[in-house]
N, C-alpha and C. Protein backbone atom coordinates (compact mmCIF):
# COMPACT_ATOMS: atom_id res chain seq x y z
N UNK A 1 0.81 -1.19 0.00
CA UNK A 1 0.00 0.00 0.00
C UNK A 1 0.85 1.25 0.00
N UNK A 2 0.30 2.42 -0.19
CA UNK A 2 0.72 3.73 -0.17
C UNK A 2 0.09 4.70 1.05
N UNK A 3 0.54 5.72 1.25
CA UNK A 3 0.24 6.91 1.92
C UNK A 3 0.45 8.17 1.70
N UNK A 4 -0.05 9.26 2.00
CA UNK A 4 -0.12 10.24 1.49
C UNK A 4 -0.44 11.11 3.17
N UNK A 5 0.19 11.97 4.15
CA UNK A 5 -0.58 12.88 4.74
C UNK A 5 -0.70 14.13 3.62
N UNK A 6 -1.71 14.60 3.31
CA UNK A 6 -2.41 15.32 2.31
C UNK A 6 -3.73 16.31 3.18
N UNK A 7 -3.61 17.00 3.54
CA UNK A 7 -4.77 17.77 4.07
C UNK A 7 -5.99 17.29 2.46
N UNK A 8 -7.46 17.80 3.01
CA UNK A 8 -8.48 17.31 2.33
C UNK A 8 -8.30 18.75 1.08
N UNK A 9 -8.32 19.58 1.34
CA UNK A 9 -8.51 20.76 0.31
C UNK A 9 -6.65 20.89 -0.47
N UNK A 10 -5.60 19.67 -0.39
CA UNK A 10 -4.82 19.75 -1.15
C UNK A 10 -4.49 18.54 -1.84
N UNK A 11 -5.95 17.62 -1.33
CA UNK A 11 -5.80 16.25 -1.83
C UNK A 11 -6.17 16.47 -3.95
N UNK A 12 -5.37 16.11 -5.16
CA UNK A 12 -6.22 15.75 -6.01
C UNK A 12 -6.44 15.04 -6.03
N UNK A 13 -7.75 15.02 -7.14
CA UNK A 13 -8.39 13.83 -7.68
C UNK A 13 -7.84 12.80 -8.05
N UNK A 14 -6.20 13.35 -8.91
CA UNK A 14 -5.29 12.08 -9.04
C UNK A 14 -4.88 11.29 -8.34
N UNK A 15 -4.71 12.40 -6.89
CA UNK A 15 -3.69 11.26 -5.73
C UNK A 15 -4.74 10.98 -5.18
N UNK A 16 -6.14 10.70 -5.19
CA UNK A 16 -7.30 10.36 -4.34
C UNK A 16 -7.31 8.90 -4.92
N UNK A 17 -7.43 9.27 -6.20
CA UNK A 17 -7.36 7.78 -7.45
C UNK A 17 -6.18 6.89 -7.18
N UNK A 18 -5.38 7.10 -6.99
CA UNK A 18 -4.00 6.50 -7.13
C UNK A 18 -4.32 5.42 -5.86
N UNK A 19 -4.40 6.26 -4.70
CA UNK A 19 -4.14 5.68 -3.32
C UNK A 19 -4.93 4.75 -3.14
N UNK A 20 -6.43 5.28 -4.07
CA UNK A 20 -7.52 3.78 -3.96
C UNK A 20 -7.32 2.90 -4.71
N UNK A 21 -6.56 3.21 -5.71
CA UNK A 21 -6.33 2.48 -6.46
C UNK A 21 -5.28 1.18 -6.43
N UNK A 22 -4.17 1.67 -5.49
CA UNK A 22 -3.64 0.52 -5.34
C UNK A 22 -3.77 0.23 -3.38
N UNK A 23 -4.12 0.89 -2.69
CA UNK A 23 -4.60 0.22 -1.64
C UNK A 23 -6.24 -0.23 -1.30
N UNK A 24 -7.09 0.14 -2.52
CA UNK A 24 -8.46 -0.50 -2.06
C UNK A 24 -8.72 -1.78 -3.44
N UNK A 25 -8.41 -1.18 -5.24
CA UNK A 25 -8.67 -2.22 -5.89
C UNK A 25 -7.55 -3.06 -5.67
N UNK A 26 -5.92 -2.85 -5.53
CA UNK A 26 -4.99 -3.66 -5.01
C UNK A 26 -5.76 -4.97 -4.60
N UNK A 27 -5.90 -4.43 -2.95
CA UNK A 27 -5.99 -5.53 -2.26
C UNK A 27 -7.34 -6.04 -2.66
N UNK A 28 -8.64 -5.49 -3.43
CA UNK A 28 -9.60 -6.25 -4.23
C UNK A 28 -9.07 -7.29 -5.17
N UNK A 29 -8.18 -7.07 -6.02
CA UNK A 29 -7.66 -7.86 -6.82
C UNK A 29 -6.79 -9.02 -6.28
N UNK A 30 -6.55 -8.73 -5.31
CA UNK A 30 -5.84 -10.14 -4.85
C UNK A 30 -6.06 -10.95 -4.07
N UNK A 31 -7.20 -10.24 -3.53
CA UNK A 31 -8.09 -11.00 -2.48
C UNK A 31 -8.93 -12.11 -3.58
N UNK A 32 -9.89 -11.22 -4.52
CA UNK A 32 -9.86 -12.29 -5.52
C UNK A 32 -9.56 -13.15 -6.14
N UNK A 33 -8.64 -13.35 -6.70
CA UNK A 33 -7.54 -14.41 -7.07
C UNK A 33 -7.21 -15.23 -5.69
N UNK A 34 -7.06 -14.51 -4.68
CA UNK A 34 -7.03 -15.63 -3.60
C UNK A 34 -8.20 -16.97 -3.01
N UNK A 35 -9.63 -15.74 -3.16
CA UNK A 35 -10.39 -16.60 -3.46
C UNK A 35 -10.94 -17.88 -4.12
N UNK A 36 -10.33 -17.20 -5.40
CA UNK A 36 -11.10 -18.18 -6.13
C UNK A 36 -10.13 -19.60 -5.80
N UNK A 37 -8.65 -19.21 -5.92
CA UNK A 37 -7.92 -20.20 -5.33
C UNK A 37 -8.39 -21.19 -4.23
N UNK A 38 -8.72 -20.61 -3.23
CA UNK A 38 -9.33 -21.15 -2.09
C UNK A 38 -10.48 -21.71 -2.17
N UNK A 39 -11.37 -21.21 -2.77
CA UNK A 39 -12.88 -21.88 -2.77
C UNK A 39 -12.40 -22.89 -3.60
N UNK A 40 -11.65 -22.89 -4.70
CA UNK A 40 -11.62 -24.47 -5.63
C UNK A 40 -10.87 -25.56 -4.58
N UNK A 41 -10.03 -25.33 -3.80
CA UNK A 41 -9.50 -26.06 -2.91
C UNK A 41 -9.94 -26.42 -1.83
N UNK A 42 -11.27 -26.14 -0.68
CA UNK A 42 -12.05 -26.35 -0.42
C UNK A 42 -12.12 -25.43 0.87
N UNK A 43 -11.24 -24.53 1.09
CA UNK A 43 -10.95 -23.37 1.88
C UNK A 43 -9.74 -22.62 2.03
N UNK A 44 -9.38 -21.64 3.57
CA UNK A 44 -8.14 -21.31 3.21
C UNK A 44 -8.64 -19.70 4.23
N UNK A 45 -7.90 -19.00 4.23
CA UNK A 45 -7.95 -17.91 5.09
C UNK A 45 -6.92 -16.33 4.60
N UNK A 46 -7.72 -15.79 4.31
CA UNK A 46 -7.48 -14.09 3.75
C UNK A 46 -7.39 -13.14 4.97
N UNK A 47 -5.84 -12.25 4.57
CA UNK A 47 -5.81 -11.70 6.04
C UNK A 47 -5.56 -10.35 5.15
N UNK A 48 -6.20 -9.06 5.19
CA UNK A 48 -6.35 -8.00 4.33
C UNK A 48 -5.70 -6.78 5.39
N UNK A 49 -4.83 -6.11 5.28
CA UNK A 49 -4.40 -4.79 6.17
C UNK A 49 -4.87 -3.58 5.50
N UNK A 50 -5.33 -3.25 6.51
CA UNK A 50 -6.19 -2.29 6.70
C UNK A 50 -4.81 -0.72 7.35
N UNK A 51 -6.08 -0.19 8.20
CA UNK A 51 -5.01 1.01 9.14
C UNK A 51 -6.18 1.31 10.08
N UNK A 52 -5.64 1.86 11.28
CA UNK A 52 -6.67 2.55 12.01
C UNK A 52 -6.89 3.60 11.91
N UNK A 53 -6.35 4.47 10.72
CA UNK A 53 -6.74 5.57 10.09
C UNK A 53 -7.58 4.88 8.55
N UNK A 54 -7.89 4.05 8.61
CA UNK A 54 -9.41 3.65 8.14
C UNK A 54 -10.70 3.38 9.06
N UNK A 55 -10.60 3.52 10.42
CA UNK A 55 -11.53 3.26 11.61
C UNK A 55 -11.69 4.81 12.61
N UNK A 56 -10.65 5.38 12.08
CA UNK A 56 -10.87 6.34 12.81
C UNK A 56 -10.40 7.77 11.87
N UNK A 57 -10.98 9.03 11.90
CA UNK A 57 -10.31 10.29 11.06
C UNK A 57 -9.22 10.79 12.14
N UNK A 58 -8.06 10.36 11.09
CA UNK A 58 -6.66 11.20 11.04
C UNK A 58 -6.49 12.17 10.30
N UNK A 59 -6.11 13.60 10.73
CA UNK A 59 -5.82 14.30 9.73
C UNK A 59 -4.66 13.87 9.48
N UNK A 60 -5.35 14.58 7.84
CA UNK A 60 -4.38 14.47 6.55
C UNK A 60 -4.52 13.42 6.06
N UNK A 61 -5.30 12.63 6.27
CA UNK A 61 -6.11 11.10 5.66
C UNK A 61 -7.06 11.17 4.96
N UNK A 62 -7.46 11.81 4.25
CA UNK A 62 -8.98 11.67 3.44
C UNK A 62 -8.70 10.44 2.41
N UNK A 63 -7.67 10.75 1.40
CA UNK A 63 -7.43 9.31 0.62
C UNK A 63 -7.09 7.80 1.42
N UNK A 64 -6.39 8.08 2.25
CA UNK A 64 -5.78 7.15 2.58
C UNK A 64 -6.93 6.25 3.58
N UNK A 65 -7.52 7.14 4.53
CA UNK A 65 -8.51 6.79 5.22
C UNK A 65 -9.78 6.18 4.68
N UNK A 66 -10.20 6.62 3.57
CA UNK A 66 -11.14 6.37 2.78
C UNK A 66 -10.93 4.45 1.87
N UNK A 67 -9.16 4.56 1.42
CA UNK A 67 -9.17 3.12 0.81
C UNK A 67 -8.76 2.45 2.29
N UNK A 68 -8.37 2.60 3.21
CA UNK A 68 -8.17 1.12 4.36
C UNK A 68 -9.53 1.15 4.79
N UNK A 69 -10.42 2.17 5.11
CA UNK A 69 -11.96 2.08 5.47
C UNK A 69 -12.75 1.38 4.46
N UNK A 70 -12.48 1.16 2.68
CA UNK A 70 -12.88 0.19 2.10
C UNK A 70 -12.49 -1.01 2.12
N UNK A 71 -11.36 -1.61 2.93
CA UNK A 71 -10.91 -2.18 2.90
C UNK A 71 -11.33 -3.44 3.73
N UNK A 72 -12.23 -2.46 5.03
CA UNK A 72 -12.45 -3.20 6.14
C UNK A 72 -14.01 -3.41 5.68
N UNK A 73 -14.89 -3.05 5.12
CA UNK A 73 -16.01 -3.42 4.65
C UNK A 73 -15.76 -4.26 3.82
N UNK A 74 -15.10 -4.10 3.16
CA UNK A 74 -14.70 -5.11 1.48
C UNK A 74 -14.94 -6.72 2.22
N UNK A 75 -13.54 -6.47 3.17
CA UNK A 75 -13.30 -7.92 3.70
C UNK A 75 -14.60 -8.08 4.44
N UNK A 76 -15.18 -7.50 5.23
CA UNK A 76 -16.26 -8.39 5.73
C UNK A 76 -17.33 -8.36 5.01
N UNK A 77 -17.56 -8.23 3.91
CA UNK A 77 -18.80 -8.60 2.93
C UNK A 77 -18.08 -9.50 2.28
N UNK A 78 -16.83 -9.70 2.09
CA UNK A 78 -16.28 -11.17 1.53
C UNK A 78 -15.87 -12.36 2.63
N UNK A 79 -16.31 -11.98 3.47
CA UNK A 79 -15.97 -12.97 4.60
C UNK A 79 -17.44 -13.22 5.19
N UNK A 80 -18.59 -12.76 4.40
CA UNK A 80 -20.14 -13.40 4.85
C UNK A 80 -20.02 -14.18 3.03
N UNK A 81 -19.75 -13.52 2.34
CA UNK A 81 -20.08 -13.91 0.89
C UNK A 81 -19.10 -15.83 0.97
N UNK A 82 -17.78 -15.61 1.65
CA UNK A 82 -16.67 -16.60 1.23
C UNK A 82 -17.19 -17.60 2.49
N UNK A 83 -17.76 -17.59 3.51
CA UNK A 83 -17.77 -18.37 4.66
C UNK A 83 -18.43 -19.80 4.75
N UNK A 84 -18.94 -19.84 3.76
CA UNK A 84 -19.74 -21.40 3.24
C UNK A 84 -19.01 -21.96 2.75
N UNK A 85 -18.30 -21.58 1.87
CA UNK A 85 -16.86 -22.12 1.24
C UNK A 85 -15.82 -22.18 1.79
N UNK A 86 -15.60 -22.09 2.99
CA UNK A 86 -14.48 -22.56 4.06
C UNK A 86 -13.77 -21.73 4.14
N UNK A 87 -13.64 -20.48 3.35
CA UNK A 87 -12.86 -19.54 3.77
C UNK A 87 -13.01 -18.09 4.15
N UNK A 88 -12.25 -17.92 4.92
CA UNK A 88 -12.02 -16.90 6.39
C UNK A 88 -11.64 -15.85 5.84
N UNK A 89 -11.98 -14.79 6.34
CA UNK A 89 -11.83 -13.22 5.64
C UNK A 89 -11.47 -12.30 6.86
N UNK A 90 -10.38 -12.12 7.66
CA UNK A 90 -10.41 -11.11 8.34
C UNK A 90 -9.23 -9.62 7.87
N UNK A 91 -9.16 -9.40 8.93
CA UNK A 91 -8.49 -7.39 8.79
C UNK A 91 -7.48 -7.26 9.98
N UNK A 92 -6.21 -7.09 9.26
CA UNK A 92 -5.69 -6.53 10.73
C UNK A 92 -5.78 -4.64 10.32
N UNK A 93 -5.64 -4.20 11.51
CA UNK A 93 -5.68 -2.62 11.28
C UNK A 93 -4.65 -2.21 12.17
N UNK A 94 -3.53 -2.05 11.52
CA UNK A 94 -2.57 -1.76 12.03
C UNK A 94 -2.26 -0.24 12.65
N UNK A 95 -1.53 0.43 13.66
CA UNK A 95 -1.32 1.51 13.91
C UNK A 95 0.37 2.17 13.57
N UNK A 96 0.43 2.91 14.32
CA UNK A 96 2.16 3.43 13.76
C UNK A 96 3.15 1.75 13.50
N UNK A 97 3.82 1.82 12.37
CA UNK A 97 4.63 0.76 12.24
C UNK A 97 6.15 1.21 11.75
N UNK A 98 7.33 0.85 12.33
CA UNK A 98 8.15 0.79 12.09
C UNK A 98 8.68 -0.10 10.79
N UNK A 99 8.58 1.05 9.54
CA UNK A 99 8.46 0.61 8.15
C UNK A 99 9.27 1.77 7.21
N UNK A 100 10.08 1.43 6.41
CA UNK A 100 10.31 2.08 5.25
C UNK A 100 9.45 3.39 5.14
N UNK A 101 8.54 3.17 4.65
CA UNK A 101 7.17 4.05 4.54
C UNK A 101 7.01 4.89 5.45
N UNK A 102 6.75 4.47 6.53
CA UNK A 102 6.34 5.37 7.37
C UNK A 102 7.95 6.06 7.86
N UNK A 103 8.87 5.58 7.93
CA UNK A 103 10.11 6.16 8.04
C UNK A 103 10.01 7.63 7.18
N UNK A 104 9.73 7.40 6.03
CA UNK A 104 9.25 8.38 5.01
C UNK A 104 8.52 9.68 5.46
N UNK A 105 7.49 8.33 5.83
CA UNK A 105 6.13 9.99 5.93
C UNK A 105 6.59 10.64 7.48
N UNK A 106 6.89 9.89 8.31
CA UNK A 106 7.09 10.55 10.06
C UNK A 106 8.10 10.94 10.35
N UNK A 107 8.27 12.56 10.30
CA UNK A 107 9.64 12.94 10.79
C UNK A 107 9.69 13.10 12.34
N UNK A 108 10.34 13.67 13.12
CA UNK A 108 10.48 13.52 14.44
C UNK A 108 9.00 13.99 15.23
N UNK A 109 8.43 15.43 14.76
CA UNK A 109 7.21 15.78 14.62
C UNK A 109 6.34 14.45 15.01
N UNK A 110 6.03 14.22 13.70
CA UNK A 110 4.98 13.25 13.65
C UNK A 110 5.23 12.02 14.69
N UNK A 111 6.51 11.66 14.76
CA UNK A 111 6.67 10.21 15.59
C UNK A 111 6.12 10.59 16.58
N UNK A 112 6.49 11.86 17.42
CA UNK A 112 6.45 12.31 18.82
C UNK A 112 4.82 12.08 19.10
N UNK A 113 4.12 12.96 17.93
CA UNK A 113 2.79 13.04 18.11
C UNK A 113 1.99 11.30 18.08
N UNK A 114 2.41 10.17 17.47
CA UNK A 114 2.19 9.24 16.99
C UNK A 114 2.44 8.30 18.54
N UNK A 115 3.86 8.87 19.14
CA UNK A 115 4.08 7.72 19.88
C UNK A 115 3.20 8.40 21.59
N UNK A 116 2.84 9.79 21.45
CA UNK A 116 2.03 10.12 22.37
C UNK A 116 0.56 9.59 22.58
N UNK A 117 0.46 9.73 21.18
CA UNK A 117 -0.97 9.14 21.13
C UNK A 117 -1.78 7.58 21.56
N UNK A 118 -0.74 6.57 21.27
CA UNK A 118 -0.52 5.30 21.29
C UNK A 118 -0.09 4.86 22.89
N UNK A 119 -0.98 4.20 23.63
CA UNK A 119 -0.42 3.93 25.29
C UNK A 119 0.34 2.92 25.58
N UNK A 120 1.11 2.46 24.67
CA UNK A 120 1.89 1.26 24.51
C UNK A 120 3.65 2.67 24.52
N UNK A 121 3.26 3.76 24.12
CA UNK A 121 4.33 4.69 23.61
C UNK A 121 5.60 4.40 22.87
N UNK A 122 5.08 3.19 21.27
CA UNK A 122 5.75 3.14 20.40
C UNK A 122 5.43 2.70 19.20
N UNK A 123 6.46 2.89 18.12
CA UNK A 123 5.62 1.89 17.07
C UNK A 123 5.60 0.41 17.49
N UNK A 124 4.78 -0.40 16.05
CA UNK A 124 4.86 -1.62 15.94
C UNK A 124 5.89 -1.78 15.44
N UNK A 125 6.47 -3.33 15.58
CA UNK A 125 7.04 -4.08 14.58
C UNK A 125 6.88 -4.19 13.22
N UNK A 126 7.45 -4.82 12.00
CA UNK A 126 6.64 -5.77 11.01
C UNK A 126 6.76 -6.93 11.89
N UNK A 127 7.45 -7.68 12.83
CA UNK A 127 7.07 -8.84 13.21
C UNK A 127 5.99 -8.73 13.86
N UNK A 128 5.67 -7.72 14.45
CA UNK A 128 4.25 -7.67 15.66
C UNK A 128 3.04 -8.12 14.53
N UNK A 129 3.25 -7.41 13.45
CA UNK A 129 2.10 -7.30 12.55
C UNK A 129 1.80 -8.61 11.73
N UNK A 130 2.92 -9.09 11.58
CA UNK A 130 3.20 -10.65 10.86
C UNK A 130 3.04 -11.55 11.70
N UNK A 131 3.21 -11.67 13.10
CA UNK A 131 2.51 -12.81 14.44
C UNK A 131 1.16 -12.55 14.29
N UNK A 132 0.23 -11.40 14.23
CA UNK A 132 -0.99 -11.39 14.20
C UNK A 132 -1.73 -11.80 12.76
N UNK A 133 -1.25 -11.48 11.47
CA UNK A 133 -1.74 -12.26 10.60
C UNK A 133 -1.40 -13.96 10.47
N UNK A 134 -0.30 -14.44 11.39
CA UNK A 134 -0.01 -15.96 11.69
C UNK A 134 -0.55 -16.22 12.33
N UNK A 135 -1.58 -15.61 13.56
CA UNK A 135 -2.41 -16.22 13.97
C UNK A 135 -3.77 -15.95 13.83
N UNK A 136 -3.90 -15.18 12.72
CA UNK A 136 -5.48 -14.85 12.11
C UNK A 136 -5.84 -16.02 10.85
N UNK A 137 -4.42 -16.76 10.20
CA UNK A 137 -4.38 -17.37 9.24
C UNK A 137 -4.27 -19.09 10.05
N UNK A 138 -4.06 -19.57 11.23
CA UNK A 138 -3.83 -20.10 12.08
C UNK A 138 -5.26 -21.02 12.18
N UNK A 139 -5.05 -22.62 12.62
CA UNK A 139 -6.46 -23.32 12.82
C UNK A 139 -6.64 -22.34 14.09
N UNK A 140 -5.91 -21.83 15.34
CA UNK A 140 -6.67 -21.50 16.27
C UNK A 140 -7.24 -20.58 16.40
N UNK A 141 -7.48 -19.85 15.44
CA UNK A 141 -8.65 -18.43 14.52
C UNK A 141 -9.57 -19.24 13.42
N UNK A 142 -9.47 -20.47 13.76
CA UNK A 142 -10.58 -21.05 12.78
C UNK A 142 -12.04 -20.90 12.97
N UNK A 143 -12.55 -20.22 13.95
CA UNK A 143 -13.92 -19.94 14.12
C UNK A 143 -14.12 -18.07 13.77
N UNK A 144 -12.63 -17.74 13.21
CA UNK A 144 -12.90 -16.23 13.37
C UNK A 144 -12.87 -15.51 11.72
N UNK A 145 -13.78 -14.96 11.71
CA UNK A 145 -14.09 -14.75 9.89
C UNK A 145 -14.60 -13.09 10.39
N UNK A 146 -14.38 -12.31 9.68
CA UNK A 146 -14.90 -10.88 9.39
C UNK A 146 -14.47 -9.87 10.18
N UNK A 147 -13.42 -10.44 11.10
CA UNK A 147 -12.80 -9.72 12.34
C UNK A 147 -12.10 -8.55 12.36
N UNK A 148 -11.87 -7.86 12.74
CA UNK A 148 -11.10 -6.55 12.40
C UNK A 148 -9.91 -6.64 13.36
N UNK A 149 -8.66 -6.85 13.52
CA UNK A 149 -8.01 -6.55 14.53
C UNK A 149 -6.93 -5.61 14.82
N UNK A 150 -7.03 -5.27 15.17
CA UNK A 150 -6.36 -3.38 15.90
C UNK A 150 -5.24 -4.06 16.20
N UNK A 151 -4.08 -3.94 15.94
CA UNK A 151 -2.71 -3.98 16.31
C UNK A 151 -1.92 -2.83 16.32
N UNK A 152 -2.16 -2.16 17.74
CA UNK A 152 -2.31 -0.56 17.32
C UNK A 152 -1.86 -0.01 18.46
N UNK A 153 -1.58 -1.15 19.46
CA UNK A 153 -0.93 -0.47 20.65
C UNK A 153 -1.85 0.20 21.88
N UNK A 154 -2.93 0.19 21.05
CA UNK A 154 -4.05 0.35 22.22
C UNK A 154 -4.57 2.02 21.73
N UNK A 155 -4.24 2.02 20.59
CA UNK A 155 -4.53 4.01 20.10
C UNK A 155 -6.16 3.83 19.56
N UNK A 156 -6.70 2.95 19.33
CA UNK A 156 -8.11 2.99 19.01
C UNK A 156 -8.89 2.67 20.14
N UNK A 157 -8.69 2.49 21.39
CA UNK A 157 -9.33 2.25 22.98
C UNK A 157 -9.11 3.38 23.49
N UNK A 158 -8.19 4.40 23.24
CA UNK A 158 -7.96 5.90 24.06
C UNK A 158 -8.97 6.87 23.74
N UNK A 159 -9.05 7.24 24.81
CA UNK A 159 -10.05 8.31 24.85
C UNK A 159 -9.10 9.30 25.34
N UNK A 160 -9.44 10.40 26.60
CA UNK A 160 -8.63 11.45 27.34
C UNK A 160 -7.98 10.68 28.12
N UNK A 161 -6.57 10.54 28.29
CA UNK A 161 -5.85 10.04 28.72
C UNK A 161 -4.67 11.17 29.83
N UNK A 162 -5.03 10.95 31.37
CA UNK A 162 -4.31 11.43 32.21
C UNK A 162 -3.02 10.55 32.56
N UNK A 163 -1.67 11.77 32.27
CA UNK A 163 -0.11 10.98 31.85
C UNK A 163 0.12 11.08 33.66
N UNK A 164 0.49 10.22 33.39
CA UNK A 164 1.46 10.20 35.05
C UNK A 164 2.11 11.18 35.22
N UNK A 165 2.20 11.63 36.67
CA UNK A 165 2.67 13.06 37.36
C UNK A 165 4.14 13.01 37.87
């Protein structure tokens, strides 16, 4: 996937297109092909990343927020549509991750604000994020289809948060 912080009145139409384009039909297109894979084989389990700036408004997210927020409907209308056919459709929704990418987009600014926000007070891993799709793809998530899971450090449970004195 891609990102963009883009305030809404400097987002274009191009980079609105782009971002859905390869983070909402992207992961449409390959979820598909995964499917069909899976249903001919007689199941199998789809793990789709999302963001929690698709669950929640971040500024400077309108594109970006908009394709991981399709992302998380997508999968669970394909995870009621795929579930007769043995296969499992869930979402992780990841929060700040220690990534290339986000190396990119978060300069000291942003981390500060990112790792304040988050009550864990850091990023993720990619391993944090890759244990949770191993165990969303896992028999012992075999009863779990359409799930959304926040790997996020706990930034989508905060509300007003009083810091220690």
């Amino acid at each position: 996937g891609i990102g963009h912080d883009v305030p809404l009145l400097e987002t274009t139409p191009e980079l609105f297109d782009r971002i859905i384009a390869i983070n909402l039909r992207g992961t449409f297109l390959v979820a598909q092909a995964a499917a069909r894979a899976m249903v001919a084989q007689g199941g199998g389990a789809i793990v789709n990343i999302a963001s929690v700036s698709g669950m929640r408004g971040n500024v400077g997210r309108t594109a970006y927020g908009a394709s991981k927020g399709g992302v998380v409907i997508m999968s669970q209308v394909m995870a009621v549509e795929l579930a007769a056919a043995g296969v499992r459709v869930n979402v992780i929704a990841p929060g700040p991750v220690d990534t290339p990418l986000v190396a990119r987009m978060h300069d000291a600014e942003i981390r500060r604000i990112w790792t304040d926000a988050v009550p864990m007070r850091r990023y993720a891993t990619p391993e944090e994020i890759a244990g949770a799709a191993a165990f969303l793809c896992s028999e012992d998530a075999g009863y779990v289809t359409g799930h959304v899971l926040a790997v996020d450090g706990g930034f989508l449970g905060t509300g007003v948060q009083r810091r220690p004195q």
